[in-house]
N, C-alpha and C. Protein backbone atom coordinates (compact mmCIF):
# COMPACT_ATOMS: atom_id res chain seq x y z
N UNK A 1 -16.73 -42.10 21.28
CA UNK A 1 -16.76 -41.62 22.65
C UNK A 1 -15.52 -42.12 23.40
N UNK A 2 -15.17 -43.24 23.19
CA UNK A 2 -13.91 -43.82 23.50
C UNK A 2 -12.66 -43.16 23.19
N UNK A 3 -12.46 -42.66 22.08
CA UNK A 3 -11.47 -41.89 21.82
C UNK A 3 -11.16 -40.22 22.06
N UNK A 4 -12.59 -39.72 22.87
CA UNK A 4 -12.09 -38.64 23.22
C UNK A 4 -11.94 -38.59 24.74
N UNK A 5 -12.35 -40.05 25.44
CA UNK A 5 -11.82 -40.14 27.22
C UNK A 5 -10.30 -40.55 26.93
N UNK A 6 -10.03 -40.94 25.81
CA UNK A 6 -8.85 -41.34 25.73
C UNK A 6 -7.67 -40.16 25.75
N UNK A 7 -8.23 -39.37 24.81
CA UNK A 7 -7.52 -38.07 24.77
C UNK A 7 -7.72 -37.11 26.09
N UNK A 8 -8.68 -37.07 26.32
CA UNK A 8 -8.90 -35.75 27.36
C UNK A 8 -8.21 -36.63 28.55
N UNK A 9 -7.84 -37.72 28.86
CA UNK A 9 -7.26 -38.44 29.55
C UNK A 9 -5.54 -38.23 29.66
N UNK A 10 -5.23 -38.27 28.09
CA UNK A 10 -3.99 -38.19 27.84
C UNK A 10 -3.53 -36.40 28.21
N UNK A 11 -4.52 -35.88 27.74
CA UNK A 11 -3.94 -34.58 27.81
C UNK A 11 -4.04 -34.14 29.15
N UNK A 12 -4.82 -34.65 30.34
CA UNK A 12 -4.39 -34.40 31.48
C UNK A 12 -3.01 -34.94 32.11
N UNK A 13 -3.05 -35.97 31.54
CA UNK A 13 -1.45 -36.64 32.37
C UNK A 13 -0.32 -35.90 31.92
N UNK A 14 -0.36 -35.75 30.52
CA UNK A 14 0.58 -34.42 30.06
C UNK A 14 0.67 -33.02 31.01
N UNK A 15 -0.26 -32.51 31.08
CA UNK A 15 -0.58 -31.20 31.96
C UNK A 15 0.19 -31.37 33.61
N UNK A 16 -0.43 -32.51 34.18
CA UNK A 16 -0.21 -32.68 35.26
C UNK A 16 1.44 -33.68 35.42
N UNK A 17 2.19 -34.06 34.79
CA UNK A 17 3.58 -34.28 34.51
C UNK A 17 4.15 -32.71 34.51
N UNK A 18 3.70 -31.54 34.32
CA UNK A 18 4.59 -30.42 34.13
C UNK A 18 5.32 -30.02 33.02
N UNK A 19 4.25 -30.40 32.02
CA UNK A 19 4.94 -30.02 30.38
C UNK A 19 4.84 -28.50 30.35
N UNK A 20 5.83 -28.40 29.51
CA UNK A 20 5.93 -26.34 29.78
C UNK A 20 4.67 -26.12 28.94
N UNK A 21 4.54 -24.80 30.01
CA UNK A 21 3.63 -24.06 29.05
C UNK A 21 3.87 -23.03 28.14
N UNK A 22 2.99 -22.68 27.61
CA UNK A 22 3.52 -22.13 26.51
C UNK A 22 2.68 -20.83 26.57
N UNK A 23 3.43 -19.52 26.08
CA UNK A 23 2.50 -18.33 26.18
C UNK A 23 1.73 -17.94 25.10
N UNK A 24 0.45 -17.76 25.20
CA UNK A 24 -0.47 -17.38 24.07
C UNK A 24 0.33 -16.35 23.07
N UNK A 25 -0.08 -16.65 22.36
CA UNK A 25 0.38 -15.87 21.29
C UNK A 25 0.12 -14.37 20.86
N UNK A 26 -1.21 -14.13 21.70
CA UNK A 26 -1.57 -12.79 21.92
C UNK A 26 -0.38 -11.77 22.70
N UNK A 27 0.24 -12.56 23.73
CA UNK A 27 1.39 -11.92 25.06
C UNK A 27 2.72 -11.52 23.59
N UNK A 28 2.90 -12.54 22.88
CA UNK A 28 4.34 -12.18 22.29
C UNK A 28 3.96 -10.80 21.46
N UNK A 29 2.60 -10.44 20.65
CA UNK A 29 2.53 -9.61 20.14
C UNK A 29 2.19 -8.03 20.49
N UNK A 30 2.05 -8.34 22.17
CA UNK A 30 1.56 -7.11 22.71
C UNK A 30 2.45 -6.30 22.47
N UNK A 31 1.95 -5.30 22.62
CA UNK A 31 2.83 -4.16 22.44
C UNK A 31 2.79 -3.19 20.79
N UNK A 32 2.58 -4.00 19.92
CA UNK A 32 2.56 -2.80 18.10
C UNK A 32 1.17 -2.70 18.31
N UNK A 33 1.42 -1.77 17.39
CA UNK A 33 0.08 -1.22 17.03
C UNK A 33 0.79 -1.26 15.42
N UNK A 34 -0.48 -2.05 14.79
CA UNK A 34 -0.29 -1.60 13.15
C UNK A 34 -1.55 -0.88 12.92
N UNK A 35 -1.32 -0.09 11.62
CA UNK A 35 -1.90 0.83 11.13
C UNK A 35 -2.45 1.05 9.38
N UNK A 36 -3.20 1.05 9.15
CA UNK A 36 -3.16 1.16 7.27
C UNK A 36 -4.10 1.96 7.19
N UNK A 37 -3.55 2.86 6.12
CA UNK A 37 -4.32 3.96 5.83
C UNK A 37 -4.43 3.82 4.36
N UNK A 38 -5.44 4.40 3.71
CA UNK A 38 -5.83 4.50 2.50
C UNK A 38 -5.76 6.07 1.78
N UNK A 39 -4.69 6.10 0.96
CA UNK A 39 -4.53 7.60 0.09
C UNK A 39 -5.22 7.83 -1.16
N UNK A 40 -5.85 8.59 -1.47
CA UNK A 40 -5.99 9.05 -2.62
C UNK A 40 -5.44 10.56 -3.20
N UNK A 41 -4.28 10.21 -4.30
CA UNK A 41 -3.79 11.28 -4.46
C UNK A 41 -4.00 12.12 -6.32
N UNK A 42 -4.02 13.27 -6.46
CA UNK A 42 -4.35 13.42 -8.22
C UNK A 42 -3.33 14.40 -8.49
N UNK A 43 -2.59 14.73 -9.45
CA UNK A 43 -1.75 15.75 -10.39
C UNK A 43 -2.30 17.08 -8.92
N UNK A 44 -0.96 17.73 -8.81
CA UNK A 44 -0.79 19.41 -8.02
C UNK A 44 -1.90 20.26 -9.13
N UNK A 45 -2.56 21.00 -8.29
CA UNK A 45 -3.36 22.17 -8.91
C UNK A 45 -2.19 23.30 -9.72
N UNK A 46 -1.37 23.00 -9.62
CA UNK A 46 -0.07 24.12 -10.21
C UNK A 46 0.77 23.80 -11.24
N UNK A 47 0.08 22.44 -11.93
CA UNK A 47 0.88 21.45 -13.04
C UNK A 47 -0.19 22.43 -14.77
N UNK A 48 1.37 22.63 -15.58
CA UNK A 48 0.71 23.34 -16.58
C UNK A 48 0.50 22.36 -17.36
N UNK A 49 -1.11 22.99 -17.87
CA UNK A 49 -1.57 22.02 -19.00
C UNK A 49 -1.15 22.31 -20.26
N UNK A 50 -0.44 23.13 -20.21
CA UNK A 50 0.18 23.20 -21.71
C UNK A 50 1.66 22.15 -21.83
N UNK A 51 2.53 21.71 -20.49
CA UNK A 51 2.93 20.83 -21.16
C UNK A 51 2.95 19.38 -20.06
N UNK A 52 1.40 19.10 -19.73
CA UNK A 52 0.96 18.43 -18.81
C UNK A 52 0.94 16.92 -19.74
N UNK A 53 1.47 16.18 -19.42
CA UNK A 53 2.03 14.52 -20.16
C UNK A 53 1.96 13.75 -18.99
N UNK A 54 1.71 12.48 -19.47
CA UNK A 54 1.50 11.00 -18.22
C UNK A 54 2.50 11.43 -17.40
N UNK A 55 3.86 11.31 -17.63
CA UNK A 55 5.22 11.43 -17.33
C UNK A 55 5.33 12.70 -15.90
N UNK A 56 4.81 13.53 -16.62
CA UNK A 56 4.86 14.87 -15.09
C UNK A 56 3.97 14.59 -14.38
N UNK A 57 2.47 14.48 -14.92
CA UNK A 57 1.47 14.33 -14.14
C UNK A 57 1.75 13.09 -12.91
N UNK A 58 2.05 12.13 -13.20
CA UNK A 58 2.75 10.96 -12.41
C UNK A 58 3.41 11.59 -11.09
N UNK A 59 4.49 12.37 -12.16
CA UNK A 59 6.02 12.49 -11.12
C UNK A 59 5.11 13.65 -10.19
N UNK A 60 3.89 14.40 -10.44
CA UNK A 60 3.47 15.57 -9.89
C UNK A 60 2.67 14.85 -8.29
N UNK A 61 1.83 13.49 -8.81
CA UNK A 61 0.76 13.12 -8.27
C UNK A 61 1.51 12.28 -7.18
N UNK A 62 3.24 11.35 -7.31
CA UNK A 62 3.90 11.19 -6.84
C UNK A 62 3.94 12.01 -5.08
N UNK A 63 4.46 13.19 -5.86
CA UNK A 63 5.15 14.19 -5.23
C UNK A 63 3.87 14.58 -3.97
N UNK A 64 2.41 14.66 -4.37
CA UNK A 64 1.71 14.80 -3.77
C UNK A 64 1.42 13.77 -2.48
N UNK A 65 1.46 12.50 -3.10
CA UNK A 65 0.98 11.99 -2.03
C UNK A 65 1.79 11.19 -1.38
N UNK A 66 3.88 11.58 -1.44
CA UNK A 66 4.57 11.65 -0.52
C UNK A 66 4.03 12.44 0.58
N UNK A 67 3.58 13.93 -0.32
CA UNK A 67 3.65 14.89 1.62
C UNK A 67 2.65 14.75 1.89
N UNK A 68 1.19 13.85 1.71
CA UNK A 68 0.17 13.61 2.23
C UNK A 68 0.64 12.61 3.34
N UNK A 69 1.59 11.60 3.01
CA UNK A 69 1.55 10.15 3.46
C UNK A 69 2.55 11.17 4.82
N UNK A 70 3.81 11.93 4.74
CA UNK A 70 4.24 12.41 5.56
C UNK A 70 3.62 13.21 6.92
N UNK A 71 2.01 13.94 6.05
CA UNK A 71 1.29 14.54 7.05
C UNK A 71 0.85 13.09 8.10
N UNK A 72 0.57 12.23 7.69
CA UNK A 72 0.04 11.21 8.54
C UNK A 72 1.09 10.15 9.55
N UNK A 73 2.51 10.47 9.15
CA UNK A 73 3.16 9.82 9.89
C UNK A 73 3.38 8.48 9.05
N UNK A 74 3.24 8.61 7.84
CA UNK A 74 3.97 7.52 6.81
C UNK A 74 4.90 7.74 6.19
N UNK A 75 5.36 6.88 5.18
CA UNK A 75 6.03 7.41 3.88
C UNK A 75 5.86 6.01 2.82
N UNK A 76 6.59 6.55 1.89
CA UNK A 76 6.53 5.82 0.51
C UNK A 76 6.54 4.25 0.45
N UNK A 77 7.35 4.08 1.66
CA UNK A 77 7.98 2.63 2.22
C UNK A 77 7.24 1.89 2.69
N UNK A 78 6.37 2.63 3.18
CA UNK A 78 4.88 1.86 4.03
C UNK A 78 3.70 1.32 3.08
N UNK A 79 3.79 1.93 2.07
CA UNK A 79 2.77 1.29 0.80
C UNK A 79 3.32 -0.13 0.37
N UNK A 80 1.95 -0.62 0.20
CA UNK A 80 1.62 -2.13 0.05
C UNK A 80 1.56 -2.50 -1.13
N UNK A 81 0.81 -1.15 -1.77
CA UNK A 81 -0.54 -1.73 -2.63
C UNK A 81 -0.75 -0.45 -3.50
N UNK A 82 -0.08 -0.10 -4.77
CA UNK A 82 -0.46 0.99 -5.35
C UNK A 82 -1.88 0.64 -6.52
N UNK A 83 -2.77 1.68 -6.25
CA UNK A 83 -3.64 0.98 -7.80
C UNK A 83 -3.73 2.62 -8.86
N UNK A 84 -3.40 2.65 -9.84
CA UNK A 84 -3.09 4.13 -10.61
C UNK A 84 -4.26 3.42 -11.86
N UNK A 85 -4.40 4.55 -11.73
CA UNK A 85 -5.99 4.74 -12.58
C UNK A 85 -5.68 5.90 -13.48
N UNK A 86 -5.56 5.54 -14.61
CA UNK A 86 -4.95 6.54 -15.83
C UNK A 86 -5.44 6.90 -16.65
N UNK A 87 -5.59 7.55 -17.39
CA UNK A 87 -6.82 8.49 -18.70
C UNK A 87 -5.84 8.53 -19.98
N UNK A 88 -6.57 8.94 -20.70
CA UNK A 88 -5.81 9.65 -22.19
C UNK A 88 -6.18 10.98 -22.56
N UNK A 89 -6.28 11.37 -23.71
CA UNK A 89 -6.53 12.53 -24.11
C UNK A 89 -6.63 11.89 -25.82
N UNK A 90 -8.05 12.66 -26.15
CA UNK A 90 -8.17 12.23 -27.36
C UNK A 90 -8.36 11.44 -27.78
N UNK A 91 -9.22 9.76 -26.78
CA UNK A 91 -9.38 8.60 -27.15
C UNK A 91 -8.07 7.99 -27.88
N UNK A 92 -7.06 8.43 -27.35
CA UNK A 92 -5.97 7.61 -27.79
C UNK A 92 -5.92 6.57 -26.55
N UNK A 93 -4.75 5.76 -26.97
CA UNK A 93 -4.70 4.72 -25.68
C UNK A 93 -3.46 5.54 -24.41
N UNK A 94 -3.99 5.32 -22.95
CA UNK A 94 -3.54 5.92 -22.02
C UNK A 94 -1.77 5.51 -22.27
N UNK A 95 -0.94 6.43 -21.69
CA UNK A 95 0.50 6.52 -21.86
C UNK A 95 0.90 5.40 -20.84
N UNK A 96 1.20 4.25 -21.05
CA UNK A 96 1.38 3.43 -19.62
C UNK A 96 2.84 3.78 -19.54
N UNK A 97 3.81 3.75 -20.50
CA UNK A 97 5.04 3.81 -20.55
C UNK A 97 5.40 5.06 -19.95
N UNK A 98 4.95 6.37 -20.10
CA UNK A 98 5.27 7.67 -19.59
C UNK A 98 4.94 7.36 -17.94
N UNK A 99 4.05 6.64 -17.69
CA UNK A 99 3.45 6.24 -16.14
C UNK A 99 4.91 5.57 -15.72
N UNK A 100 5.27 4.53 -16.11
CA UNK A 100 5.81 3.35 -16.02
C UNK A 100 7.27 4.12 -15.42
N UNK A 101 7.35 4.81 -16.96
CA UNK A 101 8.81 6.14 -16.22
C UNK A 101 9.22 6.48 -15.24
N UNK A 102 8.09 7.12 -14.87
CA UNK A 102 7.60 8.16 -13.90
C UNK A 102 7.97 7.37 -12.29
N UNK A 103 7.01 6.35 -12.55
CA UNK A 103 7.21 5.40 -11.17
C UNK A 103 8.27 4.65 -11.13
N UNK A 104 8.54 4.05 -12.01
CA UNK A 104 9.94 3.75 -11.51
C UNK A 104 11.24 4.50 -11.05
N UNK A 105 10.87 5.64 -11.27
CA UNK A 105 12.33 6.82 -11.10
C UNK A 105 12.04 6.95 -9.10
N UNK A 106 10.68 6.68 -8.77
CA UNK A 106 10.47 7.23 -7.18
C UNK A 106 10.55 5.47 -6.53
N UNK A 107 9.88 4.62 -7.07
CA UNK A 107 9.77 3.21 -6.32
C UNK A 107 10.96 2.34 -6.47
N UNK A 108 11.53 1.39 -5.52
CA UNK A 108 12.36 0.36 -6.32
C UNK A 108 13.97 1.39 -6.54
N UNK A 109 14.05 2.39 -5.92
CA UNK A 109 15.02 2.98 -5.81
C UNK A 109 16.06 2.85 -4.70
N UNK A 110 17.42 3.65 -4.61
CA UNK A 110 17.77 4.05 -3.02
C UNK A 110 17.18 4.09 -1.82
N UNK A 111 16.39 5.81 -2.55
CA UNK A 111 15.94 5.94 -1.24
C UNK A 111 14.60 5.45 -1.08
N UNK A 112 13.76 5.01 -2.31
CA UNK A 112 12.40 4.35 -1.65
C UNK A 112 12.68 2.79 -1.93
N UNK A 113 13.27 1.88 -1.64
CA UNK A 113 13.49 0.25 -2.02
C UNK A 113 12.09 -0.43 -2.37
N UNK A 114 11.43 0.60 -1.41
CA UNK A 114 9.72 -0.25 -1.67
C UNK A 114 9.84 -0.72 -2.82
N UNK A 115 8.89 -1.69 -3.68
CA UNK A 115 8.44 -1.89 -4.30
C UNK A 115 7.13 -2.56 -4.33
N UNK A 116 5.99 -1.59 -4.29
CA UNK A 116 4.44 -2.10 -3.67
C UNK A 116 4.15 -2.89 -5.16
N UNK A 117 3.36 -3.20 -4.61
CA UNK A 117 2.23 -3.98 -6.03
C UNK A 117 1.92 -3.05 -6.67
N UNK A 118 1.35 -3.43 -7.68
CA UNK A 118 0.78 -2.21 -8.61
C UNK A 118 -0.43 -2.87 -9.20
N UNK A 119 -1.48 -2.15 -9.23
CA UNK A 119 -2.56 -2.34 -10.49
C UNK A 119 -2.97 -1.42 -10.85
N UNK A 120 -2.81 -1.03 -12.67
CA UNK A 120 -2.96 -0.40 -13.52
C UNK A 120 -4.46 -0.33 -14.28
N UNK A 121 -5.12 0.72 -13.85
CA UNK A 121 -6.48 0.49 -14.42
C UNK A 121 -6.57 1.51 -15.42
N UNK A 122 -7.07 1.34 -16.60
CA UNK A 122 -6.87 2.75 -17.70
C UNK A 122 -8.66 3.06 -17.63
N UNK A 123 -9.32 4.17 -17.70
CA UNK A 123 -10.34 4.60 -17.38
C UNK A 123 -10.69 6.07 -18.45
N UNK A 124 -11.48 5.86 -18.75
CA UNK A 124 -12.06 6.92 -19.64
C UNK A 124 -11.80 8.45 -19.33
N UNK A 125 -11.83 8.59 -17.96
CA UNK A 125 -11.59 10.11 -17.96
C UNK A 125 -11.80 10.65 -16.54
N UNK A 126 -11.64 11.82 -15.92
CA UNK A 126 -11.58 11.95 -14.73
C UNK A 126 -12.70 13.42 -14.98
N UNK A 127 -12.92 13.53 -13.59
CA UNK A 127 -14.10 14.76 -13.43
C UNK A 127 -13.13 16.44 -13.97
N UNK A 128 -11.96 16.26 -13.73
CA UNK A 128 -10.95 17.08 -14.82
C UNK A 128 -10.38 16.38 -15.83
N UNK A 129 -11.08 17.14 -17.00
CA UNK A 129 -10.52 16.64 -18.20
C UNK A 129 -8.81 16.94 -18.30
N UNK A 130 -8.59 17.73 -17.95
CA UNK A 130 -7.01 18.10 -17.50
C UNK A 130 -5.85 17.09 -16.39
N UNK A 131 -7.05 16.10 -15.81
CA UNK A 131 -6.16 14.99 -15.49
C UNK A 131 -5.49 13.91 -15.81
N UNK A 132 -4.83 13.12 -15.96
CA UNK A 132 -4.43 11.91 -16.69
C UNK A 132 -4.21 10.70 -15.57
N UNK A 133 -4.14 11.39 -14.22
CA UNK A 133 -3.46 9.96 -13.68
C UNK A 133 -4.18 10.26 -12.20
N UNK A 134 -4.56 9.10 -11.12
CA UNK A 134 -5.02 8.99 -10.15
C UNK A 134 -4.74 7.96 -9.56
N UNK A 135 -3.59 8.17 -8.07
CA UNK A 135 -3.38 6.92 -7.36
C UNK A 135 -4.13 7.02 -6.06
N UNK A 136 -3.92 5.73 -5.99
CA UNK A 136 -5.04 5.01 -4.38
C UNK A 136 -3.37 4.37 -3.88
N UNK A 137 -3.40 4.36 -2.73
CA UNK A 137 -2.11 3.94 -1.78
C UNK A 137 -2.65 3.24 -1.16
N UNK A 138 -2.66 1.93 -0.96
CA UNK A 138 -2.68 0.88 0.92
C UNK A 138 -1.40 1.09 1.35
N UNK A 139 -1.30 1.64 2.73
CA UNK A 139 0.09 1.67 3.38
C UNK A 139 -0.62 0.68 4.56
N UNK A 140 0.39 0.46 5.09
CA UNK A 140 0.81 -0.36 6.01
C UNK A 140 1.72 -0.11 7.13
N UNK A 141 1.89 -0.17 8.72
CA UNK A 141 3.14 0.28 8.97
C UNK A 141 2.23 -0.11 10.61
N UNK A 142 3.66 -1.09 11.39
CA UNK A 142 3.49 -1.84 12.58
C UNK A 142 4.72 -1.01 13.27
N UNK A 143 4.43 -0.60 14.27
CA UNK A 143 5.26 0.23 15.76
C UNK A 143 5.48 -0.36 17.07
N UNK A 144 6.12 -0.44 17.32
CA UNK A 144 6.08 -0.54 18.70
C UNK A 144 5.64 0.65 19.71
N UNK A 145 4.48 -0.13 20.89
CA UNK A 145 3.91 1.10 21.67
C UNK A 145 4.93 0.76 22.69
């Protein structure tokens, strides 16, 4: 009990000496608004399955959920957090390397520098057997209002 008249003691004489104050930390951040949205994107309905491979399907599913992320006022740069969820064909083992291709040619580039996280989940199969690959996006992205 002694040691907190001691303090609440001290910290008035501090206060009342005219030690600066200091602005909450809420005031410096006013003003952004951040935002995260969650994508789910799969292979274009217009990708042929006759010569449909990890490799296109990727660069296809890519391509998709650039102009999704664009409809919303994102882009590629704003992703955090990729998780790609990949299939095979024929109980062989899923193509990670044709994936691997694929994404590295759009991420970690010029024009996209991003380089989000990645987690690679390989999964038995999708509700189209004609699919091979399925990404989930966390974007991220702080504005000034």
């Amino acid at each position: 009990m002694k040691n907190i008249i001691i303090i609440t003691a001290f910290s008035l004489l501090i206060i009342g000496c005219g030690a600066p104050q200091v602005d909450p930390v809420s005031t410096k951040v006013q003003g952004k608004r951040e935002e995260t949205i969650r994508i789910f994107a799969e292979p274009p309905l217009n990708i042929d399955s006759k010569i449909s491979n990890m490799r296109s399907q990727t660069a296809g599913t890519i391509s998709v959920l650039r102009n999704d992320l664009d409809s919303k006022g994102f882009s590629l740069n704003d992703c955090s957090l990729v998780k790609a969820y990949i299939s095979s064909i024929d109980e062989k083992p899923a193509d990670r390397k044709g994936f691997l291709t694929a994404y590295k040619k759009v991420f970690g580039t010029r024009l996209v520098p991003n380089k989000p996280q990645i987690i690679l989940v390989e999964v038995l199969g999708f509700n189209n057997p004609e699919h091979l690959v399925l990404l989930e996006a966390q974007c991220h992205k702080s504005s000034q209002n």
